[in-house]
N, C-alpha and C. Protein backbone atom coordinates (compact mmCIF):
# COMPACT_ATOMS: atom_id res chain seq x y z
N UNK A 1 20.88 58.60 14.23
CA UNK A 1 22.27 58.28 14.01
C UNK A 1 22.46 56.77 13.81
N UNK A 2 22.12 55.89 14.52
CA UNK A 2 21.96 54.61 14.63
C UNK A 2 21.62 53.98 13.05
N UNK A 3 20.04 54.42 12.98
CA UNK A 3 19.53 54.15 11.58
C UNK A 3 20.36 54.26 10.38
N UNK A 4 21.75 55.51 10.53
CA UNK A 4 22.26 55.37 9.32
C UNK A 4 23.70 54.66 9.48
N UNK A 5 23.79 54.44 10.63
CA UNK A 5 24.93 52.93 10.65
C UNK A 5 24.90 51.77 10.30
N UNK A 6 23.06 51.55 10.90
CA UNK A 6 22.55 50.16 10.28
C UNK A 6 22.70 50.20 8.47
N UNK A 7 21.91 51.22 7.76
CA UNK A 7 22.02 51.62 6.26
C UNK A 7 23.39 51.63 5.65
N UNK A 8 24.07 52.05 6.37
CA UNK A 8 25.40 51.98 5.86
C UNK A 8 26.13 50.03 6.55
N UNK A 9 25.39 49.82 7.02
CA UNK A 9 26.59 48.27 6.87
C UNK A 9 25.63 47.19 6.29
N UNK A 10 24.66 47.95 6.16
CA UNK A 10 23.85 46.57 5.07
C UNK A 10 24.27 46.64 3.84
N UNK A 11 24.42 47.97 3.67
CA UNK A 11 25.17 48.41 1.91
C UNK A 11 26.14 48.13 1.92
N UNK A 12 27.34 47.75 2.81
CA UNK A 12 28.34 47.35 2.54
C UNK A 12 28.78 45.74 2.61
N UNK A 13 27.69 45.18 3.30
CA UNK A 13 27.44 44.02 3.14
C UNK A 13 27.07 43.22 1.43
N UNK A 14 25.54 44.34 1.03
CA UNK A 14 25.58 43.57 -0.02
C UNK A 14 26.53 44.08 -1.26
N UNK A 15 27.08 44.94 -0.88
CA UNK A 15 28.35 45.41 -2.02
C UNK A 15 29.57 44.09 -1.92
N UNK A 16 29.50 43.63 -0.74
CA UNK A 16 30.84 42.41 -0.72
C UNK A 16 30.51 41.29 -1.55
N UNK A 17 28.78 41.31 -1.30
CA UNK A 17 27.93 39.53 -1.50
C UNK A 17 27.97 39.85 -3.25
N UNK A 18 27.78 40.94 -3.95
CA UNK A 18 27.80 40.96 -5.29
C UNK A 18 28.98 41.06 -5.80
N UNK A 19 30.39 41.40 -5.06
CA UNK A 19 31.22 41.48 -5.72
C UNK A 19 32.67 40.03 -5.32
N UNK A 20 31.74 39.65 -4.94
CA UNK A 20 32.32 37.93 -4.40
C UNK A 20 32.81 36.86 -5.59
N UNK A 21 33.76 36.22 -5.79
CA UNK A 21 34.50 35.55 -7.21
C UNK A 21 34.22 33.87 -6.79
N UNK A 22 33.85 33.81 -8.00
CA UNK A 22 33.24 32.21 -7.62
C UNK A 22 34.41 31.45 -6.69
N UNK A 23 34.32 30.07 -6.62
CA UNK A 23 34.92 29.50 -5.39
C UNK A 23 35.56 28.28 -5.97
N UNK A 24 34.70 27.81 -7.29
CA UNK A 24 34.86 26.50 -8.04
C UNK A 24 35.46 25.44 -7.06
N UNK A 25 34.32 24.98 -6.18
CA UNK A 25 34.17 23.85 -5.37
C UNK A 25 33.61 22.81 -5.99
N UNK A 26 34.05 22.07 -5.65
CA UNK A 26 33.75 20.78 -5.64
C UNK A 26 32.77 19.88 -4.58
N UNK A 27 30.77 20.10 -4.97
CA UNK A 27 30.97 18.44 -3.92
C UNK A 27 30.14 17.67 -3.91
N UNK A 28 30.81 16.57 -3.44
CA UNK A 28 30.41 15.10 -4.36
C UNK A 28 28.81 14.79 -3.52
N UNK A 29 28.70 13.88 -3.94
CA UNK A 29 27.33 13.46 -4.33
C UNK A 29 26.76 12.54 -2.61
N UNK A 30 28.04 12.37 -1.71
CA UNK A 30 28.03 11.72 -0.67
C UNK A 30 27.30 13.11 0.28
N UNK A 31 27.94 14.44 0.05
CA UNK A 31 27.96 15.71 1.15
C UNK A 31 26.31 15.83 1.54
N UNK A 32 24.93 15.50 0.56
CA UNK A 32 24.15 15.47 0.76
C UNK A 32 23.75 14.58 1.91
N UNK A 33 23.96 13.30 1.86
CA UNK A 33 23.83 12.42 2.89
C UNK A 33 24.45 12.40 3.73
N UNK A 34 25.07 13.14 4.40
CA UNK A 34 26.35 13.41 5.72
C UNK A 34 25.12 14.69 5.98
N UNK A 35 24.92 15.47 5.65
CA UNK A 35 24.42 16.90 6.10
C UNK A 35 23.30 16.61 6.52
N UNK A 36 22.38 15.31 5.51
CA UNK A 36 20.84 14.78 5.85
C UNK A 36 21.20 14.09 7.24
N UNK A 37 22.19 13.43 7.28
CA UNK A 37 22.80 12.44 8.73
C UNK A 37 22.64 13.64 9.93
N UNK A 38 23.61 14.27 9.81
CA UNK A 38 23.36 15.76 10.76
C UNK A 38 22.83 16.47 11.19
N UNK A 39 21.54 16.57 10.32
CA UNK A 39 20.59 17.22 10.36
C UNK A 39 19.62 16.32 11.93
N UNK A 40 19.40 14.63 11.30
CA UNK A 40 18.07 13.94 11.98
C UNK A 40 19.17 13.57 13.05
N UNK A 41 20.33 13.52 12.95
CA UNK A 41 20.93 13.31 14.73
C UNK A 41 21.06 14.41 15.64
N UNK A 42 20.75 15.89 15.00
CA UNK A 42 21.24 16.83 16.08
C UNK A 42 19.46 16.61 16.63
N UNK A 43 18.42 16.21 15.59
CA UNK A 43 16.74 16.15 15.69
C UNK A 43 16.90 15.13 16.73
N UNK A 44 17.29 14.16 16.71
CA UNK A 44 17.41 13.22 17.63
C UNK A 44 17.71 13.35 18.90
N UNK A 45 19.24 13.44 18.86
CA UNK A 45 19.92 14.48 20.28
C UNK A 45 19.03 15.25 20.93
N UNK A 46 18.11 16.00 20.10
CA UNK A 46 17.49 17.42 20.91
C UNK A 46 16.37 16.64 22.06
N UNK A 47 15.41 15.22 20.77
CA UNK A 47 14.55 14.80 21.54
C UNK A 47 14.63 14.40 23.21
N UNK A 48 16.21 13.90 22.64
CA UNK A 48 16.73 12.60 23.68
C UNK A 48 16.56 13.29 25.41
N UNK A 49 17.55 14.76 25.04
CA UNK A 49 18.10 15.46 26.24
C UNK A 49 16.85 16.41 26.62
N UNK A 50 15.75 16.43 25.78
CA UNK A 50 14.49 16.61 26.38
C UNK A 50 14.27 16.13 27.15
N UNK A 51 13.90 14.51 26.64
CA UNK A 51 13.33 13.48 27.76
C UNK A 51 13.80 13.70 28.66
N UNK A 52 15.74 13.11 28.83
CA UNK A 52 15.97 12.73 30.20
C UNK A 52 15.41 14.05 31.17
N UNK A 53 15.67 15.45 30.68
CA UNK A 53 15.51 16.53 31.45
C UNK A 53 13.99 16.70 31.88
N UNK A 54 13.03 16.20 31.42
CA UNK A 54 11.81 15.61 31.32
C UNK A 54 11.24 14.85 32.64
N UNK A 55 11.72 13.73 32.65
CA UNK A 55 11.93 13.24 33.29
C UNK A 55 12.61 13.39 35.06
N UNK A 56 13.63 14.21 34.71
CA UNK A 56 14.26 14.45 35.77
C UNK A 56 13.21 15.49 36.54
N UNK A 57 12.89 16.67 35.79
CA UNK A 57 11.60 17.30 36.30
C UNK A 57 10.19 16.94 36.57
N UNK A 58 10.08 15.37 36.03
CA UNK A 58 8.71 15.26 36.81
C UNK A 58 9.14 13.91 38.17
N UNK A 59 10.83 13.77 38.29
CA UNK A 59 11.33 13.01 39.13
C UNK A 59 11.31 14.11 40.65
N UNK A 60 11.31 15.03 40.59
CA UNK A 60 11.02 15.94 41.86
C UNK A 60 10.00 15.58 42.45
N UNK A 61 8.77 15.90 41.29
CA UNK A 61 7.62 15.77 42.10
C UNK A 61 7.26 14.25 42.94
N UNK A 62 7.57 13.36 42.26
CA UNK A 62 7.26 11.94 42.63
C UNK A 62 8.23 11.61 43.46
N UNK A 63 9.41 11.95 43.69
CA UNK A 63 9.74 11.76 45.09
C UNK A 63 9.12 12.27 46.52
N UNK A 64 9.16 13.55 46.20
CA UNK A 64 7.87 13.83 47.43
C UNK A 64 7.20 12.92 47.95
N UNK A 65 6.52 12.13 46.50
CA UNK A 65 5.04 12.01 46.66
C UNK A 65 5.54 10.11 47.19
N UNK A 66 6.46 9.93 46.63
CA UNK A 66 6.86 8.55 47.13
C UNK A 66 7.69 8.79 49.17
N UNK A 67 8.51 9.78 49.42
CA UNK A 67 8.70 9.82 50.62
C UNK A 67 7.33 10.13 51.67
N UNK A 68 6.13 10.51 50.74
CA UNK A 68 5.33 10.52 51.95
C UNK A 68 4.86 8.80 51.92
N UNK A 69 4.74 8.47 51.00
CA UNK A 69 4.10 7.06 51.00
C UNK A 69 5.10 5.85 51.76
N UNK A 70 6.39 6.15 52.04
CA UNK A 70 7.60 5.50 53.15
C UNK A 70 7.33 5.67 54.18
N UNK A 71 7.19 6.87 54.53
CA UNK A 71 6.80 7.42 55.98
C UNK A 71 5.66 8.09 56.31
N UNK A 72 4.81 6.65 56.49
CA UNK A 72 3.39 7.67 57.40
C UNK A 72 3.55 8.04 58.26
N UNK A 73 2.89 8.88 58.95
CA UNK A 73 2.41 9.41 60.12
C UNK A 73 2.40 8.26 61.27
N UNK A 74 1.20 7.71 60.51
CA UNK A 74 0.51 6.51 61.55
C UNK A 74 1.40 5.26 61.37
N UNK A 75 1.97 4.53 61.99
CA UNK A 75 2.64 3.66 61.02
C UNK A 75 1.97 2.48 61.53
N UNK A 76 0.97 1.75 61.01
CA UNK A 76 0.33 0.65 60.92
C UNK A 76 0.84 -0.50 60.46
N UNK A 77 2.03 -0.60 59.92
CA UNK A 77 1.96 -1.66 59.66
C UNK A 77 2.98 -2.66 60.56
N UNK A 78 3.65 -2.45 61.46
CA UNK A 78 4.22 -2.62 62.79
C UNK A 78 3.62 -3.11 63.55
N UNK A 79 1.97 -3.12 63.56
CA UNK A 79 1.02 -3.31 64.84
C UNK A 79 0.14 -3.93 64.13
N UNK A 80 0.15 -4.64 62.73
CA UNK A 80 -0.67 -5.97 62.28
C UNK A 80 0.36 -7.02 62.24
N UNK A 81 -0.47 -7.89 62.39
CA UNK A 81 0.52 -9.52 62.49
C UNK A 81 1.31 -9.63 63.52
N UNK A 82 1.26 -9.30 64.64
CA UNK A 82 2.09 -9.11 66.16
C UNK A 82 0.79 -9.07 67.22
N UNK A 83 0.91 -9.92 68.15
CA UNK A 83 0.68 -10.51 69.02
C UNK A 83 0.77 -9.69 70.73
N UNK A 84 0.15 -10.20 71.47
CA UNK A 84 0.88 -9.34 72.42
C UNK A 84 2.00 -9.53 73.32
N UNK A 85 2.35 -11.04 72.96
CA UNK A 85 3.44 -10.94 73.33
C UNK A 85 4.92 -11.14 72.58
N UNK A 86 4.80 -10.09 71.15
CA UNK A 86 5.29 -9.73 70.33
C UNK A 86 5.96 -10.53 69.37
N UNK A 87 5.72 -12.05 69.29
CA UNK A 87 5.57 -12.69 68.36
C UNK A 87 4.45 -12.96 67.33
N UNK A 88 4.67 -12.99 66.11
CA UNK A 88 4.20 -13.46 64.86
C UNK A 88 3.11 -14.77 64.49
């Protein structure tokens, strides 16, 4: 049943596309270079919001990896350059 719904609206599709009356548009010689513009900025855009998202996902991991390196365990560096009677 399906199959002949699909058959029947493709045929009525290309019955519209052949019986379609020209449009007599007009366009100028600029529309090429606006559409070429459009084209390499949406290319651009796409790169851009890669990166930052890029970025932001390999910013997870390296925080981890930077909060362990803030807070050791051992914290050594409190107990070089101090004295025992806790001057410098």
């Amino acid at each position: 049943m399906k199959r002949y719904q699909i058959g029947k609206k493709v045929f009525i599709s290309a019955a519209l596309v052949m019986l379609s009356m020209p449009a007599y548009a007009y366009l100028d010689p600029g529309t090429g270079s606006i559409i070429l513009q459009a084209i390499i900025a949406s290319v651009v855009v796409g790169f851009a919001s890669l990166r930052l998202w890029w970025d932001k996902f390999i910013g997870l991991f390296s925080a981890r990896k930077n909060d362990k390196k803030l807070n050791p365990q051992n914290n050594e560096t409190d107990e070089v350059g101090t004295d025992k009677e806790g001057k410098n």
